[in-house]
Protein backbone atom coordinates (compact mmCIF):
# COMPACT_ATOMS: atom_id res chain seq x y z
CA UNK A 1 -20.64 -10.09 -19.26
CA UNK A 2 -17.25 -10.00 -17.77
CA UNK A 3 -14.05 -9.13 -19.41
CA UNK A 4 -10.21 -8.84 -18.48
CA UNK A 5 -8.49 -6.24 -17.95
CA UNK A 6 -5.25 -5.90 -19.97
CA UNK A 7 -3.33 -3.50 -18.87
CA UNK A 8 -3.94 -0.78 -16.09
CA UNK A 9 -4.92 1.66 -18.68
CA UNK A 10 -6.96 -0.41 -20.44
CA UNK A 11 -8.96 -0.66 -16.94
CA UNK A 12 -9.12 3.32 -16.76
CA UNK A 13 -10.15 3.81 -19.99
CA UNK A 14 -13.20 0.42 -19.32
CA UNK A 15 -13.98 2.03 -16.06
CA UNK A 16 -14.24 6.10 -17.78
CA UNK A 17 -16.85 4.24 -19.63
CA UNK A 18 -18.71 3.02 -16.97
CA UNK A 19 -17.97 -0.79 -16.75
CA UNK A 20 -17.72 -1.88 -13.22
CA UNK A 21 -14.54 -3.18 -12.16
CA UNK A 22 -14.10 -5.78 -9.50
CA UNK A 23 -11.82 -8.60 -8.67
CA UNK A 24 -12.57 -11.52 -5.56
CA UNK A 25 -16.14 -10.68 -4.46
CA UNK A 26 -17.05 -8.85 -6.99
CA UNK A 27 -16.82 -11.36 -9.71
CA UNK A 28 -18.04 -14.38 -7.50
CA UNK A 29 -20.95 -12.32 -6.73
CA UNK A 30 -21.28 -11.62 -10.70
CA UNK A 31 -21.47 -15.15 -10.82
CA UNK A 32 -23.77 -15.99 -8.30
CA UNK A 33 -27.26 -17.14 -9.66
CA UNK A 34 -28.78 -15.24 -6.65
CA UNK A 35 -28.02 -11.89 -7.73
CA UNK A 36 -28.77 -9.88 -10.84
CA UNK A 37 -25.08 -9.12 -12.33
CA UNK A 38 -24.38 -5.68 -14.00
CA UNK A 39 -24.19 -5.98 -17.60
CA UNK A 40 -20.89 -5.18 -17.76
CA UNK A 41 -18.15 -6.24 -15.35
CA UNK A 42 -13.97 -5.88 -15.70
CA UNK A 43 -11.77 -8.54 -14.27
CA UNK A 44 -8.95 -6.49 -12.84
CA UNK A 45 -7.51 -9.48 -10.98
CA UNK A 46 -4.73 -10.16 -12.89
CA UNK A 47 -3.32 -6.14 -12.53
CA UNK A 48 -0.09 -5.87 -10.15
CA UNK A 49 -0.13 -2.41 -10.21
CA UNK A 50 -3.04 -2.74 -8.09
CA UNK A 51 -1.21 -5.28 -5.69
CA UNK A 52 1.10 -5.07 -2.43
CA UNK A 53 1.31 -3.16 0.60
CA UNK A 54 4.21 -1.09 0.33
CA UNK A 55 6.10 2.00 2.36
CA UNK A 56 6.30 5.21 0.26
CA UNK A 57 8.34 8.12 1.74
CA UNK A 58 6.40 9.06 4.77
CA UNK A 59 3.08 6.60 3.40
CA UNK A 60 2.05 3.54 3.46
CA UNK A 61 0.65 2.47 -0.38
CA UNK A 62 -2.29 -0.30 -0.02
CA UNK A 63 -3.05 -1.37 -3.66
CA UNK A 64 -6.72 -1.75 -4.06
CA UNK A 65 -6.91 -5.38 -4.35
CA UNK A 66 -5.20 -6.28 -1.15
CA UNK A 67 -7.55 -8.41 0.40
CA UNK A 68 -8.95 -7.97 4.07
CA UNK A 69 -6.96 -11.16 5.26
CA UNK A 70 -3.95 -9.37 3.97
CA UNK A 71 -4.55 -6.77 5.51
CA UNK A 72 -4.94 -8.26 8.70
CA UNK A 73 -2.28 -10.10 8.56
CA UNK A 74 0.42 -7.81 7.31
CA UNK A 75 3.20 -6.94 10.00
CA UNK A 76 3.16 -3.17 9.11
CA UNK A 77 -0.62 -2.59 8.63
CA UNK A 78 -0.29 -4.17 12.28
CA UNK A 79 2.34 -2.10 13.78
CA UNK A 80 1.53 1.69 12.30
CA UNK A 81 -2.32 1.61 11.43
CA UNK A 82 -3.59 -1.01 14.49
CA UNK A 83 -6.98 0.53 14.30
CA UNK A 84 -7.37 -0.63 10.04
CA UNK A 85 -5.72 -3.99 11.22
CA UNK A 86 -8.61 -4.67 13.96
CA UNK A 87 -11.51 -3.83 11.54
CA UNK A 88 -10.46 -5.52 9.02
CA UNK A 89 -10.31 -8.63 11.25
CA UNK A 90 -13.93 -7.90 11.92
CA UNK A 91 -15.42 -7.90 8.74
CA UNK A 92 -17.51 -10.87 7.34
CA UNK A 93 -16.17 -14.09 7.83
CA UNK A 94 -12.98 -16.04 7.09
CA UNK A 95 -13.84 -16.93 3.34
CA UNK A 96 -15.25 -13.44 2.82
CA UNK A 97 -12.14 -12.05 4.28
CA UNK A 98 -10.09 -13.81 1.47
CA UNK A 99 -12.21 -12.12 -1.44
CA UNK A 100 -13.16 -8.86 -0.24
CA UNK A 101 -10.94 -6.34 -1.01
CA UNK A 102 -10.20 -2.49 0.63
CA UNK A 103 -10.62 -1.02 -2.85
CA UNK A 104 -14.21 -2.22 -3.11
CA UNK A 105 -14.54 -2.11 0.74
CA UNK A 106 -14.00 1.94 -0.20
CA UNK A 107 -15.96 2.20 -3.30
CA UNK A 108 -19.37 0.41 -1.79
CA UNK A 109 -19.43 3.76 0.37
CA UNK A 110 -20.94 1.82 3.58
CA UNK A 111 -18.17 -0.27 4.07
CA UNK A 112 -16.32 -0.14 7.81
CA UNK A 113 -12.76 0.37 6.72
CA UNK A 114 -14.03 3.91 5.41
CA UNK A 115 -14.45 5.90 9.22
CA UNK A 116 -11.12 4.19 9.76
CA UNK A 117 -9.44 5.41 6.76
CA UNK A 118 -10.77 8.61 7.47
CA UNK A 119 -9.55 9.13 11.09
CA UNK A 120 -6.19 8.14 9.56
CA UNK A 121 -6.45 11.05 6.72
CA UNK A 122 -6.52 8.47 4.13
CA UNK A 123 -6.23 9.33 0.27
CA UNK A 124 -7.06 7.31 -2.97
CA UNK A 125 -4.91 6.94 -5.94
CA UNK A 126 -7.25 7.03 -9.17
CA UNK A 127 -5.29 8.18 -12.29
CA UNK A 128 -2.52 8.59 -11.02
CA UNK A 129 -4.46 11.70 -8.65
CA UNK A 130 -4.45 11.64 -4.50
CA UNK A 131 -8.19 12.42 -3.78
CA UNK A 132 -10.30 12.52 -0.96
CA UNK A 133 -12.09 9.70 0.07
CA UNK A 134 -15.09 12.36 1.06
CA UNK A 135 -15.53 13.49 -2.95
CA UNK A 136 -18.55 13.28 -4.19
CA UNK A 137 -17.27 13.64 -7.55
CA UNK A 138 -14.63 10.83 -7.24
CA UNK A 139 -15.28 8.17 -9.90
CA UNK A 140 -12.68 6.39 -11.81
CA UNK A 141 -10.91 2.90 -11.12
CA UNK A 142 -9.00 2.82 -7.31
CA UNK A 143 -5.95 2.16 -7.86
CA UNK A 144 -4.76 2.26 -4.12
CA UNK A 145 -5.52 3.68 -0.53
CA UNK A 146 -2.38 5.93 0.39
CA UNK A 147 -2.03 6.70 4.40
CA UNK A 148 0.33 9.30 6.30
CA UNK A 149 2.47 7.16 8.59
CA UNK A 150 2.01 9.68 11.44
CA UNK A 151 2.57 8.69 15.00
CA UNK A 152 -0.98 8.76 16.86
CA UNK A 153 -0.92 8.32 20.46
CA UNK A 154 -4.56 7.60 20.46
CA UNK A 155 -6.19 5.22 17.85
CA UNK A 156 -9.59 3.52 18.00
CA UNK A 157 -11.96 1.99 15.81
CA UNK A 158 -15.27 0.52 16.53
CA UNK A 159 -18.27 -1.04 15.29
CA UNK A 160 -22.13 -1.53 16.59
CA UNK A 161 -24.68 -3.61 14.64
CA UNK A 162 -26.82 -6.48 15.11
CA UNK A 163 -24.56 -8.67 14.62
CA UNK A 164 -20.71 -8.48 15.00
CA UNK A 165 -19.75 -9.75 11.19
CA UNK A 166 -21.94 -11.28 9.27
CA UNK A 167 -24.57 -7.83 8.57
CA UNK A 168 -23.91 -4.54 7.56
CA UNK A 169 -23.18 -2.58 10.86
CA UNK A 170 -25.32 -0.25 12.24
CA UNK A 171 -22.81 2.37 12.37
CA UNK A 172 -18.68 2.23 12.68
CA UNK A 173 -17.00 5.18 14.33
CA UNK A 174 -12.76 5.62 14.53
CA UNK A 175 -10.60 8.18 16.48
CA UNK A 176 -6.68 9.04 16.44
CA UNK A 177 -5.15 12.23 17.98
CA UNK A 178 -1.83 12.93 19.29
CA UNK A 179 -1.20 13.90 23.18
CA UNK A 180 1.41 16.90 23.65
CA UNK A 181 1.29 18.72 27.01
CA UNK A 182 -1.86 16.60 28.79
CA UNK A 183 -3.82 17.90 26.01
CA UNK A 184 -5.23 16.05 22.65
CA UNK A 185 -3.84 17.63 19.52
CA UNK A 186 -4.78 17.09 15.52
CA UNK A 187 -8.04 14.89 16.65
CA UNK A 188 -9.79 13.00 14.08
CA UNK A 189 -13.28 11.48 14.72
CA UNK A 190 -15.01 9.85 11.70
CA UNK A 191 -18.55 7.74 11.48
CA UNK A 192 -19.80 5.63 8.77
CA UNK A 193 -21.01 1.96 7.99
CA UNK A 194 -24.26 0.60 6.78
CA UNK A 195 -26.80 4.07 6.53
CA UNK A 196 -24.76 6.36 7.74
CA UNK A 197 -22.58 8.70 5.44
CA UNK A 198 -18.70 8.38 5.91
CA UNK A 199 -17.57 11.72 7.15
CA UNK A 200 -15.12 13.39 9.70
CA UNK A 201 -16.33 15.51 12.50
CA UNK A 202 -14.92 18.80 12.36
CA UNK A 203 -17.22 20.53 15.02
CA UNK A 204 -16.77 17.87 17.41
CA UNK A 205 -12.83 18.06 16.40
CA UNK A 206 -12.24 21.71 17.04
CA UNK A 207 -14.73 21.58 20.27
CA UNK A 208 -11.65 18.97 21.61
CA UNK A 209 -8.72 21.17 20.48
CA UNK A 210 -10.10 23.81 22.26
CA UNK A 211 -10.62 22.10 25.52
CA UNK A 212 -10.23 18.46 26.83
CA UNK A 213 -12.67 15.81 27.19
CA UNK A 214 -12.97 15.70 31.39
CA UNK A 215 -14.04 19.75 30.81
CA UNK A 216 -16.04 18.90 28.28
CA UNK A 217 -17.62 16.79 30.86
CA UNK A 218 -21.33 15.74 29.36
CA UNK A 219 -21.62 17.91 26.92
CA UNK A 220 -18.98 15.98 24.83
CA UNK A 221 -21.49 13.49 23.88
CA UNK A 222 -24.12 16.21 23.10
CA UNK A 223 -22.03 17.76 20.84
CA UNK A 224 -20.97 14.44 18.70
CA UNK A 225 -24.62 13.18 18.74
CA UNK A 226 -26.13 16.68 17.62
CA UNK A 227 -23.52 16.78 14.62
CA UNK A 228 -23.71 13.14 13.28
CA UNK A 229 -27.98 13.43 13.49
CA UNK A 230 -27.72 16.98 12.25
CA UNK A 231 -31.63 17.80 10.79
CA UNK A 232 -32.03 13.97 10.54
CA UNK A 233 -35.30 13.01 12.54
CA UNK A 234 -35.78 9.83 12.03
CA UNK A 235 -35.71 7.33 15.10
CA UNK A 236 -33.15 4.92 13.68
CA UNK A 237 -31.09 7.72 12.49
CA UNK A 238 -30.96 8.86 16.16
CA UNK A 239 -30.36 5.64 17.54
CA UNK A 240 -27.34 5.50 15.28
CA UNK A 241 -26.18 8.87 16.65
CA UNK A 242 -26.61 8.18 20.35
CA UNK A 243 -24.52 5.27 19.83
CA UNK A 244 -21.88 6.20 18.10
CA UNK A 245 -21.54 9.30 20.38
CA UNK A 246 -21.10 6.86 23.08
CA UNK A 247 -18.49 4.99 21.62
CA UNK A 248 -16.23 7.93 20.85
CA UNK A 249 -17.02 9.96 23.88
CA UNK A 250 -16.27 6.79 26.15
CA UNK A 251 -13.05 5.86 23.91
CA UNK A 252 -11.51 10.01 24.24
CA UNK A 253 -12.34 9.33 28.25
CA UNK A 254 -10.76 6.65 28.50
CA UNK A 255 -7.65 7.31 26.61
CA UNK A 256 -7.56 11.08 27.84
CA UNK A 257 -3.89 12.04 28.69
């Protein structure tokens, strides 16, 4: 059954209660005759509060619904957070693109814009609350994704899977730091996507403010892939690690003052 939301707290209050809200994909997918649809689903489609991409004081405000296209093609997304503009160009296809939105992107959990968000110290409005995007305990309607506009010399974002868009990936990494001095400062290295929990690195973060990634030399890889795969022993699990410890120990390389 689907039902409209009213007014934003009217959605809260639906939500508290354990309704699932959704908007684009959500409710096409409710929809769908291939799919089971939850019993209970709330149209939040026609909320503006939940709307716009807007410049706050020293963050940018993305409302939940903003689409992927939008995002993509907004100037500012473009200019300040080029890493979340690229991956959002990446996901799905064109028509999915126009339906999928970063709020549910961010509640699914395995979605790619997550790493990304991360790396960019990303917060979500619910109730009126900043919270991390890492909380377990968050639950509650999204009402929008609120990034620091800070000024990262280094910014990367990247994503392995069998196939480029149309699957889940395999795993999605995402970088930003800031160069003072030759050196990488405030690093921030975050994995997610498809199996793998969204999460920031810290270990691997304070291993590169303590030295620089040419010293680091090989072991910079080691010490990614050992804390993404932590106990995990399971072959895909490490296949997922090796990767991604590619990607970002090739990417700080590359980009290495």
């Amino acid at each position: 059954m689907i039902t409209r939301a009213l007014t934003l707290a009217h959605a809260h209050a639906e939500v508290a209660e354990g309704v699932i809200p959704g908007a684009g994909l959500t409710l096409a997918m409710s929809r769908g005759a291939d799919t089971p649809p939850p019993a209970r689903v709330l149209d939040i489609s026609t909320l503006s509060e939940l709307r716009g991409i807007t410049k706050e004081d020293a963050h940018l405000r993305i409302g939940a619904l903003v689409t992927m296209q939008q995002l993509r093609e907004s100037e500012i997304v473009r200019q300040v957070l080029p890493a979340l503009s690229q991956m959002a160009g990446e996901i799905g296809s064109a028509p999915l693109r126009r339906l999928a939105t970063i709020g549910g992107n961010v509640a699914w959990g395995a979605g790619d814009l997550v790493p990304v968000l991360l790396a960019y110290r990303a917060k979500l409005l619910c109730a009126g609350a900043k919270v991390s995007i890492e909380a377990p305990q968050r639950r509650g309607l999204i009402e929008a994704v609120c990034i620091p506009l800070a000024p990262f010399a280094l910014t990367f974002a990247e994503k392995a899977g069998l196939r480029e868009s149309f699957s889940p990936s395999l795993i999605t990494v995402a970088a930003t730091a800031r160069i003072n001095d030759g050196k990488l400062h405030d690093v921030a290295l975050a994995v997610g996507g498809g199996a793998e929990p969204p999460r920031r690195l810290p270990s691997s973060e304070t291993a590169l403010a303590a030295d620089t990634p040419d010293a680091l030399g090989g072991r910079l890889r080691e010490v990614i892939e050992h804390e993404i795969l932590g106990v995990e022993t399971d072959e895909r699990a490490r296949l997922r690690a090796r990767i991604a410890a590619n990607l970002l120990a090739d990417c700080l390389r590359e980009n290495r003052p």
